[in-house]
C-alpha atoms as a PDB file:
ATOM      1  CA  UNK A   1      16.771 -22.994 -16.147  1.00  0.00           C
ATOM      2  CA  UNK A   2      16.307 -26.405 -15.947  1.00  0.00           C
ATOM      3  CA  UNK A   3      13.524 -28.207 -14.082  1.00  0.00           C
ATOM      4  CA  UNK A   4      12.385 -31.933 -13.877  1.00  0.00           C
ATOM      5  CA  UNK A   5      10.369 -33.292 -16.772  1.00  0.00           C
ATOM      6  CA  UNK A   6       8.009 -36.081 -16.558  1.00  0.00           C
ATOM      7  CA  UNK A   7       5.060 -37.727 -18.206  1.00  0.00           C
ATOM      8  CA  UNK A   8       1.526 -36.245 -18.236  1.00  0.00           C
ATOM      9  CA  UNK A   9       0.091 -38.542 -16.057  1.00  0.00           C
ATOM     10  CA  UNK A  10       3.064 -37.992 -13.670  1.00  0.00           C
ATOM     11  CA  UNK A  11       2.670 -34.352 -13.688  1.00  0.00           C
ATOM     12  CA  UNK A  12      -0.795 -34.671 -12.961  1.00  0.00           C
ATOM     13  CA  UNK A  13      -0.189 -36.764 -10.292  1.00  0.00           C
ATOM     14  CA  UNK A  14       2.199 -34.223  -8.804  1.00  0.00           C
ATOM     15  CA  UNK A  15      -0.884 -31.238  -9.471  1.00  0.00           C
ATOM     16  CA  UNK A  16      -3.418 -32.859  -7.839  1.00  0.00           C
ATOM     17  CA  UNK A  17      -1.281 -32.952  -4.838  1.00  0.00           C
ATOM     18  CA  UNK A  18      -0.585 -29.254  -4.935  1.00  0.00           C
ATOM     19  CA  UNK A  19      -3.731 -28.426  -5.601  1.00  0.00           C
ATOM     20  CA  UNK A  20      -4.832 -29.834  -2.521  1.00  0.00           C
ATOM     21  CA  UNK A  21      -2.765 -27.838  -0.687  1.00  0.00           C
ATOM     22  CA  UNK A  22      -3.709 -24.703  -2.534  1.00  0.00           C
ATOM     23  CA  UNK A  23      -7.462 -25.411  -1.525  1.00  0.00           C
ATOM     24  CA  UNK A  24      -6.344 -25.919   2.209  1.00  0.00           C
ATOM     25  CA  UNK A  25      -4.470 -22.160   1.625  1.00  0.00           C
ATOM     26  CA  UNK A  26      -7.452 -20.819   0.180  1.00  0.00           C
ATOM     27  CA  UNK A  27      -9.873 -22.309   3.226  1.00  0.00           C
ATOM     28  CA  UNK A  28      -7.338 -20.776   5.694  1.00  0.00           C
ATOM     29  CA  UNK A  29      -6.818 -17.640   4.153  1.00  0.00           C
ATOM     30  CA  UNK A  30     -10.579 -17.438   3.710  1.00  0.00           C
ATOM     31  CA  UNK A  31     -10.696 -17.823   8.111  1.00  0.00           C
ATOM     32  CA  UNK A  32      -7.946 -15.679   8.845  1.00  0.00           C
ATOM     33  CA  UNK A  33      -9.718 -12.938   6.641  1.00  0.00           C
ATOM     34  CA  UNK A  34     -13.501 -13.401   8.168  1.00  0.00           C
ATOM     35  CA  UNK A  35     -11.080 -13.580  11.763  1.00  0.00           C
ATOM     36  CA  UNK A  36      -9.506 -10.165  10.485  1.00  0.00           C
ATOM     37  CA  UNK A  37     -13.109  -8.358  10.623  1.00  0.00           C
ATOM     38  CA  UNK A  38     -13.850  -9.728  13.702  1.00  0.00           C
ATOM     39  CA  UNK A  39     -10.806  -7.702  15.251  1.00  0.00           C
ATOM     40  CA  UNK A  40     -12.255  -5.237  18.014  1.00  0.00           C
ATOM     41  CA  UNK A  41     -12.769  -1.297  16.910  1.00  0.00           C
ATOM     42  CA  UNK A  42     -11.216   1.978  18.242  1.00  0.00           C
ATOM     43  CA  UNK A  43     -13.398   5.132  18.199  1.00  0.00           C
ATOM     44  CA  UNK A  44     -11.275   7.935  16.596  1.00  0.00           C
ATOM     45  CA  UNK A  45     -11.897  11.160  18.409  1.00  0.00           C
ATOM     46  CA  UNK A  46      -9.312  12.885  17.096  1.00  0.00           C
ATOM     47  CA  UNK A  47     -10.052  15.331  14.378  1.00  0.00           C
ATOM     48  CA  UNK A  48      -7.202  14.852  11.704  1.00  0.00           C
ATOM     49  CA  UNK A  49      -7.125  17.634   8.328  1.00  0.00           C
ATOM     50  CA  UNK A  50      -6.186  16.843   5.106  1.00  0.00           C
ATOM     51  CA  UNK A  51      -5.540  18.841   2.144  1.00  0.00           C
ATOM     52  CA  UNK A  52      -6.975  17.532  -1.181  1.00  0.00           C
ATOM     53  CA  UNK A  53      -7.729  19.516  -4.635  1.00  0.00           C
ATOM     54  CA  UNK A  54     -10.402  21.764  -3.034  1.00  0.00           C
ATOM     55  CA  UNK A  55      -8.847  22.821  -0.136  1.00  0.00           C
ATOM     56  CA  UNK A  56      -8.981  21.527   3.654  1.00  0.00           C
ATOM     57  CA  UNK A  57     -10.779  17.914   4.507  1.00  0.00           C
ATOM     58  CA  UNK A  58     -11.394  16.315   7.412  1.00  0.00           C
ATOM     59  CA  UNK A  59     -10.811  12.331   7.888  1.00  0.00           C
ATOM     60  CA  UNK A  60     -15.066  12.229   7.803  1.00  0.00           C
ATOM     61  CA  UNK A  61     -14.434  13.653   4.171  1.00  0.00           C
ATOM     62  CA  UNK A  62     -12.191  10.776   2.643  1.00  0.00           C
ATOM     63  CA  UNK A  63     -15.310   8.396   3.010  1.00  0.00           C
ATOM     64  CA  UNK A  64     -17.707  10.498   0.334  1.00  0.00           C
ATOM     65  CA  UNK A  65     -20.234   8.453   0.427  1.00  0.00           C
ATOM     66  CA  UNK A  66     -19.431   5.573   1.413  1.00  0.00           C
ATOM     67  CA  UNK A  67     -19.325   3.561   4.820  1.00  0.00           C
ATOM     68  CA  UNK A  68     -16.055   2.244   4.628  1.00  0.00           C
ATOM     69  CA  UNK A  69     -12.628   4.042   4.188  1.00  0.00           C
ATOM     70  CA  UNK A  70      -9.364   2.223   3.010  1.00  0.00           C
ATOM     71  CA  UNK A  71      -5.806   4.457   3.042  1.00  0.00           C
ATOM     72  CA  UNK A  72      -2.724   3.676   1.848  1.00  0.00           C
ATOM     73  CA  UNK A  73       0.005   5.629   3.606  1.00  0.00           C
ATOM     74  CA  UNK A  74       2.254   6.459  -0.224  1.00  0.00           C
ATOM     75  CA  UNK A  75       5.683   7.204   0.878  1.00  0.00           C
ATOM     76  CA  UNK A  76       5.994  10.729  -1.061  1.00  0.00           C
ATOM     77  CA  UNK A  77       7.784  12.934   2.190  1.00  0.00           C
ATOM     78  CA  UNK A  78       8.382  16.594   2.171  1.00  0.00           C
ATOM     79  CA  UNK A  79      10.793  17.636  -0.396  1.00  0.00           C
ATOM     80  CA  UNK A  80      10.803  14.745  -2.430  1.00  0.00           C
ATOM     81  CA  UNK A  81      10.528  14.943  -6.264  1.00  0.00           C
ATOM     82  CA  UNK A  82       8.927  11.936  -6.866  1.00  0.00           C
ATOM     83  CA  UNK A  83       6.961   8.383  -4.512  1.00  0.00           C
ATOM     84  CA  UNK A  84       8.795   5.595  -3.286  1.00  0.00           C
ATOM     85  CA  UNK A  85       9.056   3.385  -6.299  1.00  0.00           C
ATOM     86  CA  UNK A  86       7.340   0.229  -4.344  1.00  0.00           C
ATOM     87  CA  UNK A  87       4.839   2.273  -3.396  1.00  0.00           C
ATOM     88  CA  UNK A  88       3.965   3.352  -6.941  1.00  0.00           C
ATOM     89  CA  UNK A  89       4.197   0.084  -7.937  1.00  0.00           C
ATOM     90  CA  UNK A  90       1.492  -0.482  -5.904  1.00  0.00           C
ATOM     91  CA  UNK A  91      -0.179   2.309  -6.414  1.00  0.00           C
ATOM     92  CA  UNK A  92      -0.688   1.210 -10.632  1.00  0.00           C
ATOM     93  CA  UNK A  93      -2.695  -1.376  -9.167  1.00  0.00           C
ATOM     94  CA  UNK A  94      -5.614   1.349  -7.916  1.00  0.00           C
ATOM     95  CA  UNK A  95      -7.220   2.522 -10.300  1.00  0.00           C
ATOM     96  CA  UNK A  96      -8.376  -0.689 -11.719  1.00  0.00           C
ATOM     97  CA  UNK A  97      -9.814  -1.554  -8.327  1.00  0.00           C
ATOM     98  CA  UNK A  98     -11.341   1.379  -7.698  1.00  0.00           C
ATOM     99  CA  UNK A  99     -13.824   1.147 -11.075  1.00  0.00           C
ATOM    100  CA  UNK A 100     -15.343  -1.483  -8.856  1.00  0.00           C
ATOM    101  CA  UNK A 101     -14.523  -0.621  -5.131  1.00  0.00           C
ATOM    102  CA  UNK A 102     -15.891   2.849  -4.877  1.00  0.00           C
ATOM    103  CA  UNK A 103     -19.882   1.318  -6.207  1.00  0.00           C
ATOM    104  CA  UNK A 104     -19.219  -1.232  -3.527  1.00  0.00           C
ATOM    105  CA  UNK A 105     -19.467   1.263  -0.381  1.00  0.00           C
ATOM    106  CA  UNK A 106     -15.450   1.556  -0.018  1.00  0.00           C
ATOM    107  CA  UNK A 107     -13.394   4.554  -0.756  1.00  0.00           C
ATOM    108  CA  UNK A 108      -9.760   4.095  -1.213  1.00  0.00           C
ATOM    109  CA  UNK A 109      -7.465   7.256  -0.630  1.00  0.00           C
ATOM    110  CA  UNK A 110      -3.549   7.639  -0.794  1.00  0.00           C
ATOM    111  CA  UNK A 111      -1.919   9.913   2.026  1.00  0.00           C
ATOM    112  CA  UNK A 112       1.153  11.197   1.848  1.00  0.00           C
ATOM    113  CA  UNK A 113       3.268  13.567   4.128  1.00  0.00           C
ATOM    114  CA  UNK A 114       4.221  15.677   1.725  1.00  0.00           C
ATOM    115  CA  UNK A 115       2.247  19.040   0.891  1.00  0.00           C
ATOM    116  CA  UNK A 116      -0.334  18.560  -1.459  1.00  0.00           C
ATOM    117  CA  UNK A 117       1.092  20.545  -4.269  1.00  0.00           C
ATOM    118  CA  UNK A 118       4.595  18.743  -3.910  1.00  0.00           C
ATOM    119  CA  UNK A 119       3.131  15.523  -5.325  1.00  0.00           C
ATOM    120  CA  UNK A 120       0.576  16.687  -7.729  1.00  0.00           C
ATOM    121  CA  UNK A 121       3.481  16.692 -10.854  1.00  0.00           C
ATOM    122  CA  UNK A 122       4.608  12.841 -10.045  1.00  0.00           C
ATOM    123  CA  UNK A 123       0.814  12.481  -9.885  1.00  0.00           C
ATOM    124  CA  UNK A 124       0.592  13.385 -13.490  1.00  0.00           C
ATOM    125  CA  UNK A 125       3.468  11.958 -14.663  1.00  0.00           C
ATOM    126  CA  UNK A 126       2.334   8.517 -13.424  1.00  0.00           C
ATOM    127  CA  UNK A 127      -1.406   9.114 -15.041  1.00  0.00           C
ATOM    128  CA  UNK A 128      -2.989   8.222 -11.715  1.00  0.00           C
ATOM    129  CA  UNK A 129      -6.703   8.812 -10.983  1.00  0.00           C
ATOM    130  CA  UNK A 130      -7.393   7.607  -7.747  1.00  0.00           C
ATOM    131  CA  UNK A 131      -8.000  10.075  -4.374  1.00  0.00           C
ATOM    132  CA  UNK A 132      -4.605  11.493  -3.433  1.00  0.00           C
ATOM    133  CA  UNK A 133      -4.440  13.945  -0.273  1.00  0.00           C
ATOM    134  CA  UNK A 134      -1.453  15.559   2.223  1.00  0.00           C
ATOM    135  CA  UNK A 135      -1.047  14.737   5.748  1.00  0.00           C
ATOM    136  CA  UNK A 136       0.849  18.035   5.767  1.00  0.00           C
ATOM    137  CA  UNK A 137       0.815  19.503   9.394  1.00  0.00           C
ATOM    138  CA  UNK A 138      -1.351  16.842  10.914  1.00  0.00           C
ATOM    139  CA  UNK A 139      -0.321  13.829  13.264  1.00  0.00           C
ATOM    140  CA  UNK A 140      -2.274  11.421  11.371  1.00  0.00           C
ATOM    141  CA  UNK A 141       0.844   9.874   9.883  1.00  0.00           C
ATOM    142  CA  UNK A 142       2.650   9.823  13.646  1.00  0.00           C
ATOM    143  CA  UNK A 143      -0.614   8.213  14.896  1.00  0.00           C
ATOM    144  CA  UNK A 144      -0.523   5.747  12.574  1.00  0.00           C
ATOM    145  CA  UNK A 145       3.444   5.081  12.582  1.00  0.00           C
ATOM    146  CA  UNK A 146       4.286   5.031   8.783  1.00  0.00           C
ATOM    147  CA  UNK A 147       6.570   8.442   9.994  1.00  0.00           C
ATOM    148  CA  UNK A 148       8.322   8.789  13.565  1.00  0.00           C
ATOM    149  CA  UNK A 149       7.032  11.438  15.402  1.00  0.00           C
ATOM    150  CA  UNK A 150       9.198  14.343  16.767  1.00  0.00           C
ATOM    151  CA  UNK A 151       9.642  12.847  19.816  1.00  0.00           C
ATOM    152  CA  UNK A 152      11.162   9.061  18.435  1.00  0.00           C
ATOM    153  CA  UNK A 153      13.379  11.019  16.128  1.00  0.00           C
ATOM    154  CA  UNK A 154      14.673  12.894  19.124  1.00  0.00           C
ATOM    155  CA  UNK A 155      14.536   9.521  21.303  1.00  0.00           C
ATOM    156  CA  UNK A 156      16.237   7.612  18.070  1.00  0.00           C
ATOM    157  CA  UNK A 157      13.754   4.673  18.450  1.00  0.00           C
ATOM    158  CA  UNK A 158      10.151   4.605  16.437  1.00  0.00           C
ATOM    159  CA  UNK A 159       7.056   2.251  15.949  1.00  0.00           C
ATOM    160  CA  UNK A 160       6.438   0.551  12.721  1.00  0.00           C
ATOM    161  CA  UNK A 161       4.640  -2.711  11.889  1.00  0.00           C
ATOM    162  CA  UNK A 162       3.856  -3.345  15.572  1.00  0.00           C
ATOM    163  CA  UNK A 163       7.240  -3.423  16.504  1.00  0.00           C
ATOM    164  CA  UNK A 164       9.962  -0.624  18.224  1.00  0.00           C
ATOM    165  CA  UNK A 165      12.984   0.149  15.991  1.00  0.00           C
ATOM    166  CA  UNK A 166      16.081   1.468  16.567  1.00  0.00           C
ATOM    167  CA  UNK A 167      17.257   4.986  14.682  1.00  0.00           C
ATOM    168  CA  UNK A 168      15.186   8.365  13.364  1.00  0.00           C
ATOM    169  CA  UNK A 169      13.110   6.397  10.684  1.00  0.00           C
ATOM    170  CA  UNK A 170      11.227   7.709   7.761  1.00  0.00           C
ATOM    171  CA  UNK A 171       8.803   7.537   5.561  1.00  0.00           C
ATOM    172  CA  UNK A 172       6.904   3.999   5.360  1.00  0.00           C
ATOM    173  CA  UNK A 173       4.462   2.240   3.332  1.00  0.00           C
ATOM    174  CA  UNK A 174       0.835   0.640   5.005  1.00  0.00           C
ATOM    175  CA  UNK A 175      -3.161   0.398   5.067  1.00  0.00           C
ATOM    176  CA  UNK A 176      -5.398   1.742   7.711  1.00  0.00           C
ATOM    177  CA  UNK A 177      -9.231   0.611   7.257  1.00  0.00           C
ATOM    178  CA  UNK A 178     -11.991   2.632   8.476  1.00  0.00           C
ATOM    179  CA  UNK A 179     -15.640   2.764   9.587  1.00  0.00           C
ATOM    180  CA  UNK A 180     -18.532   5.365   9.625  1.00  0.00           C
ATOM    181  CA  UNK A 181     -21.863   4.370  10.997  1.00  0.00           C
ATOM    182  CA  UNK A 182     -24.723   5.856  10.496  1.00  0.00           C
ATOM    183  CA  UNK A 183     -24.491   8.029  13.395  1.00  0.00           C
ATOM    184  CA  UNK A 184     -20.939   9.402  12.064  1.00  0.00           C
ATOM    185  CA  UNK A 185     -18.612   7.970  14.204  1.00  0.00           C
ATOM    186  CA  UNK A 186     -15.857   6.779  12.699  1.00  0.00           C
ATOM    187  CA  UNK A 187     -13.601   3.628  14.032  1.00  0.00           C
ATOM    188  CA  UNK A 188     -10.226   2.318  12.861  1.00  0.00           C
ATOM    189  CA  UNK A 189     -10.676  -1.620  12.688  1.00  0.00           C
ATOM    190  CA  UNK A 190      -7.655  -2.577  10.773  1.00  0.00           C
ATOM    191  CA  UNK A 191      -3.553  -1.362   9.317  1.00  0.00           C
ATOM    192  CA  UNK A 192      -1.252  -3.534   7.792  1.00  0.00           C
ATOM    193  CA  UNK A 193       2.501  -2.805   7.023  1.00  0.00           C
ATOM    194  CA  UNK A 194       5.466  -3.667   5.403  1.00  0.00           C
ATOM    195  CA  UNK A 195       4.191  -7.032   2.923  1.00  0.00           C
ATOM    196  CA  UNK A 196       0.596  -6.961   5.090  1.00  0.00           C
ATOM    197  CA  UNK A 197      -0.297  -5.048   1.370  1.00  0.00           C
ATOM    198  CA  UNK A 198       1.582  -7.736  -0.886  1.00  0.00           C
ATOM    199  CA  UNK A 199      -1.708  -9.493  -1.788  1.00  0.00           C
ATOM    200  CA  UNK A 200      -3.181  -6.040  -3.336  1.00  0.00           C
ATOM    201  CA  UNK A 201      -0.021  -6.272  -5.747  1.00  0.00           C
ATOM    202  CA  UNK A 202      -1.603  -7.881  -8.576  1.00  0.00           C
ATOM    203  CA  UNK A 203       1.729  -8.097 -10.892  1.00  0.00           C
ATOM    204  CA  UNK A 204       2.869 -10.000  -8.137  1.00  0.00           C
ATOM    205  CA  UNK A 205       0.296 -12.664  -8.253  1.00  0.00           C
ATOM    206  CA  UNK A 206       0.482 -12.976 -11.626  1.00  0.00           C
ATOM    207  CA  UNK A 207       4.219 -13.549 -11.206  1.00  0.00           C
ATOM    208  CA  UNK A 208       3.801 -16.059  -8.318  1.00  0.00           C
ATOM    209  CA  UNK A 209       2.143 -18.709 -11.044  1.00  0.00           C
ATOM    210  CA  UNK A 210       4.866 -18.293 -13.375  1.00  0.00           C
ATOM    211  CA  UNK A 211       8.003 -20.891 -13.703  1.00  0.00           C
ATOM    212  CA  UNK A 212      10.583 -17.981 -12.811  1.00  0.00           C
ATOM    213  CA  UNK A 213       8.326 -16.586  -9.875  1.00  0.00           C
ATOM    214  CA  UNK A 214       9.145 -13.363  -9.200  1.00  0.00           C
ATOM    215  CA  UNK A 215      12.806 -13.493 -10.085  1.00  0.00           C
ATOM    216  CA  UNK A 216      14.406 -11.466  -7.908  1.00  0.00           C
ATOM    217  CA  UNK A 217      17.100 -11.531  -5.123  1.00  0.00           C
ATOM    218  CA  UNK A 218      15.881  -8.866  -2.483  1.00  0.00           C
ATOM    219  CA  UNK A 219      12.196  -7.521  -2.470  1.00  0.00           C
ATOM    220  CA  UNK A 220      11.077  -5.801  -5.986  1.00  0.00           C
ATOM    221  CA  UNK A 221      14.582  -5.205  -6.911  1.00  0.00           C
ATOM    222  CA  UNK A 222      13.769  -5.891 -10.684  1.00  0.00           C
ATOM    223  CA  UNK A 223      10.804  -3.112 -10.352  1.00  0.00           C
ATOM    224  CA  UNK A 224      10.606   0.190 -11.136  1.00  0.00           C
ATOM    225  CA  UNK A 225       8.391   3.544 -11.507  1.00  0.00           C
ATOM    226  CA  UNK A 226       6.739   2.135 -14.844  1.00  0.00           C
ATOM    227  CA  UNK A 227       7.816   5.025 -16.934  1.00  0.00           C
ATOM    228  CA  UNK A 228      11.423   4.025 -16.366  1.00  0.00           C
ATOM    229  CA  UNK A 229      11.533   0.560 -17.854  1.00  0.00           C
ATOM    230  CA  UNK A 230      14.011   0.114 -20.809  1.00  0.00           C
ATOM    231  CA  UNK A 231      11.299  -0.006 -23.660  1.00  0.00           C
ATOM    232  CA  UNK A 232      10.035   3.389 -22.583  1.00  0.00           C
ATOM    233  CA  UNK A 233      11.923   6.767 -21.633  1.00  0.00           C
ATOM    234  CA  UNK A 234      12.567   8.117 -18.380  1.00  0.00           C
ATOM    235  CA  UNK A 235      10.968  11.571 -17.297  1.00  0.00           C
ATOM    236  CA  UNK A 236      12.666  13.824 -18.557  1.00  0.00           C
ATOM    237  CA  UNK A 237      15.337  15.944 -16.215  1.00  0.00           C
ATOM    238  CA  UNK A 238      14.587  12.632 -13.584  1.00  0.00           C
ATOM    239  CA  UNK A 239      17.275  11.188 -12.341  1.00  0.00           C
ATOM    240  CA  UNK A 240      17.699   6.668 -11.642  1.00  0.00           C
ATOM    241  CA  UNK A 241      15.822   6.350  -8.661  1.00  0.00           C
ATOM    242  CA  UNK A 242      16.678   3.518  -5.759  1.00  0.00           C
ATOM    243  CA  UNK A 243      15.306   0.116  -6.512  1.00  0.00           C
ATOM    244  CA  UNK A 244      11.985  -0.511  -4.394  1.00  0.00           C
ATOM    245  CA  UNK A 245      14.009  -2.491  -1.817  1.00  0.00           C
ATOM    246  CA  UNK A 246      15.602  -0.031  -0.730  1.00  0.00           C
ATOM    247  CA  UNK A 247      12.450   1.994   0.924  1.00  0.00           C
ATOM    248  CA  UNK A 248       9.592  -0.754   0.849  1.00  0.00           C
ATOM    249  CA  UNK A 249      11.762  -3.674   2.245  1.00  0.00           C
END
């Protein structure tokens, strides 16, 4: 790899400039994010069930204690034998946050399509801790469009990121953000999708200030589930999954 090389004082030169720029990135990311929570609310009547470790839950339920709710739709569909790996990749990145985010009045929840007991042994093969519950006979993931509903699969054109799409569709990766005031209502202020959730991966960012950057030709094509990396051994029986591109482009 080779790259220009110059004198201290001409490399400082050159860093003072960026960093200018990086403070004028910060100040604007720091407005778009403060114009983010100023988005306008929608009451959510609808009662959507869940099914977590003890049984049936309610949307109400995924909060605990807490005032504010933040779900990650995990691409894990019915049938499947194992997540999307770009979701998982994310996914590593949870339990960290949550030693912090759950004493800071925010719950953060993974929902997946697939029935609750179909994802429970790629939970414990990844060693995850964080709230993971099915979507399994509900609309929430239609309502949300990170999964067609029955009628765009039948129409052949579906909703995702804002944005109509031609073809049946399938499982895809966002956030939705939540509110419950005191009264219990709940309101959804807030999804993201496709790279609206790149910021939350942290590898990422630590790639990002690193000469090679994040090295790769299509989206997280060097990535994958992080028990499948050469230094350590695949599950056993599991067969090479697709590279994260392929369902998290």
């Amino acid at each position: 790899m080779q790259h220009q090389v110059v004198s201290r004082e001409d490399w400082l030169l050159a860093r003072k400039a960026h960093l200018a720029r990086e403070k004028a990135f910060t100040r604007q990311r720091d407005a778009l994010s403060a114009e983010r929570r100023a988005l306008p609310w929608v009451k959510v009547d609808k009662d959507y069930a869940f099914e977590g470790r003890d049984g049936r839950l309610t949307l109400a339920d995924l909060f605990g204690a807490n005032s504010q709710l933040l779900i990650y739709h995990f691409m894990f569909g019915p049938g499947w034998t194992e997540g999307c790996p770009g979701c998982s990749f994310l996914a590593d990145h949870f339990d960290g946050a949550n030693l912090h985010l759950k004493h800071h009045d925010v719950s953060l929840v993974a929902v997946s399509r697939a029935p609750y007991a179909e994802f429970q042994p790629f939970r414990k093969r990844m060693g995850w801790d964080f709230a993971w519950v099915s979507s399994a006979g509900s609309d929430f993931n239609d309502d949300f469009h990170v999964s067609p509903s029955p009628a765009e699969r039948a129409a052949g054109r579906y909703e995702y990121n804002y944005e109509m799409h031609d073809g049946e569709g399938g499982e895809m990766p966002g956030f939705s953000v939540f509110y419950r005031n005191e009264a219990g209502e709940i309101f959804h202020t807030y999804s993201t999708y496709a790279r609206g959730g790149d910021l939350l991966i942290g590898a990422n960012n630590f790639l990002d200030m690193m000469p090679k950057g994040r090295n790769e030709t299509t989206i997280m094509d060097w990535m994958r589930h992080h028990d499948r990396y050469e230094d350590k051994p695949a599950a056993k029986g599991a067969s090479e999954p697709a590279p994260a591109s392929a369902c998290c482009g």
